[in-house]
Protein backbone atom coordinates (compact mmCIF):
# COMPACT_ATOMS: atom_id res chain seq x y z
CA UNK A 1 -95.87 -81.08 -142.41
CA UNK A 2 -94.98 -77.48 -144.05
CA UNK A 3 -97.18 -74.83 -141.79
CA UNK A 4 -98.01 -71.59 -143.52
CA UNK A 5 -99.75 -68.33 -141.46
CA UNK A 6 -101.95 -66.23 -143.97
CA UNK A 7 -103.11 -63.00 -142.37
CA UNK A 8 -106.55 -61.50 -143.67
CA UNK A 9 -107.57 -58.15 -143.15
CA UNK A 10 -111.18 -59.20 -144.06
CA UNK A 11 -113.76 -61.35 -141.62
CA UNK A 12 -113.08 -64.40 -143.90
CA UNK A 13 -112.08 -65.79 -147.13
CA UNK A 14 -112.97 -68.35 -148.89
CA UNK A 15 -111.29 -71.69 -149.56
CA UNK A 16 -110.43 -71.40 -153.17
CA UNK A 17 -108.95 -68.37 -152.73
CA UNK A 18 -107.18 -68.89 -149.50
CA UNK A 19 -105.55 -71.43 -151.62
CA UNK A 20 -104.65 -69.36 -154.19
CA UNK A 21 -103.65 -66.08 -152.48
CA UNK A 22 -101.27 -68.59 -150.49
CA UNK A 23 -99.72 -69.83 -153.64
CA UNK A 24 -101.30 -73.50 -153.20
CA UNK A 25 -102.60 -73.00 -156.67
CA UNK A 26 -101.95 -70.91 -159.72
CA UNK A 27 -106.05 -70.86 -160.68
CA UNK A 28 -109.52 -71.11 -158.75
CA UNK A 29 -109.49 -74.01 -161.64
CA UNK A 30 -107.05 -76.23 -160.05
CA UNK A 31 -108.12 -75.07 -156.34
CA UNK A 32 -111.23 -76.44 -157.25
CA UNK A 33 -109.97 -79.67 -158.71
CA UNK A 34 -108.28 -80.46 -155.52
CA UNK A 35 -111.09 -79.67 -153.34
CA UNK A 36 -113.60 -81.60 -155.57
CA UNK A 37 -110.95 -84.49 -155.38
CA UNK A 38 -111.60 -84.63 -151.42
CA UNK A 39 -107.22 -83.57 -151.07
CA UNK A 40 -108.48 -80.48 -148.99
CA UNK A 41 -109.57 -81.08 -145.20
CA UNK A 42 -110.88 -77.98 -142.68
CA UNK A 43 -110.03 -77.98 -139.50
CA UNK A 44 -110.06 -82.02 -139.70
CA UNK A 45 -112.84 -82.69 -141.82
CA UNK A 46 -112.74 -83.61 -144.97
CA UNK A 47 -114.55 -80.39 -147.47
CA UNK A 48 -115.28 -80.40 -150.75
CA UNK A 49 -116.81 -76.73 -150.22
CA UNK A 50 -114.90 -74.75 -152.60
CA UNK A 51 -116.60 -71.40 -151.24
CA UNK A 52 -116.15 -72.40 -147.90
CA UNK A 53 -115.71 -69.24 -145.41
CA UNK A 54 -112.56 -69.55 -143.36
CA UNK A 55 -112.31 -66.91 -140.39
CA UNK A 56 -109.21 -66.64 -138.51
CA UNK A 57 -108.36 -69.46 -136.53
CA UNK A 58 -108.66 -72.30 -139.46
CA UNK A 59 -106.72 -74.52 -140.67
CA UNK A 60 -107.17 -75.93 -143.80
CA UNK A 61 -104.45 -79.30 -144.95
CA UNK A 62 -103.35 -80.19 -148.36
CA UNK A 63 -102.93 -83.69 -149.24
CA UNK A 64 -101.87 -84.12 -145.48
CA UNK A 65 -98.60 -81.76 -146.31
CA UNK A 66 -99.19 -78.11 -146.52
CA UNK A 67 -101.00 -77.01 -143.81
CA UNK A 68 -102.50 -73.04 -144.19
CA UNK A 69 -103.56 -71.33 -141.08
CA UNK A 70 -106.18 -68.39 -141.12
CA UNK A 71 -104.77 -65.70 -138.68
């Protein structure tokens, strides 16, 4: 599985753009197609959260591929 660290400066971030500021996506359009489609788990649970709030320490997995932690 590719691993991926993405630092935020800010408390959190939310899902759809995590994805996108880590290049997951090209648009909040397709993050939110994948993450309506149930390919997007948090910390091992399945979310279809799109505004989700990920604080450092998450992990959020990609079709079981790309994983993106929140540091």
């Amino acid at each position: 599985m590719e691993s991926h660290e993405i630092k935020i400066h800010t408390e959190y971030i939310k899902l759809q753009d995590l994805l996108k500021f880590a290049g997951a996506v090209e648009t909040g359009g397709d993050a939110k197609l994948i993450i309506q489609e149930g390919r997007v788990s948090v910390n091992g649970e399945p979310c279809a959260m799109r505004g989700k709030k990920l604080r450092p320490g998450d992990r959020a997995v990609i079709d079981n591929e790309t994983e993106l932690v929140v540091t």
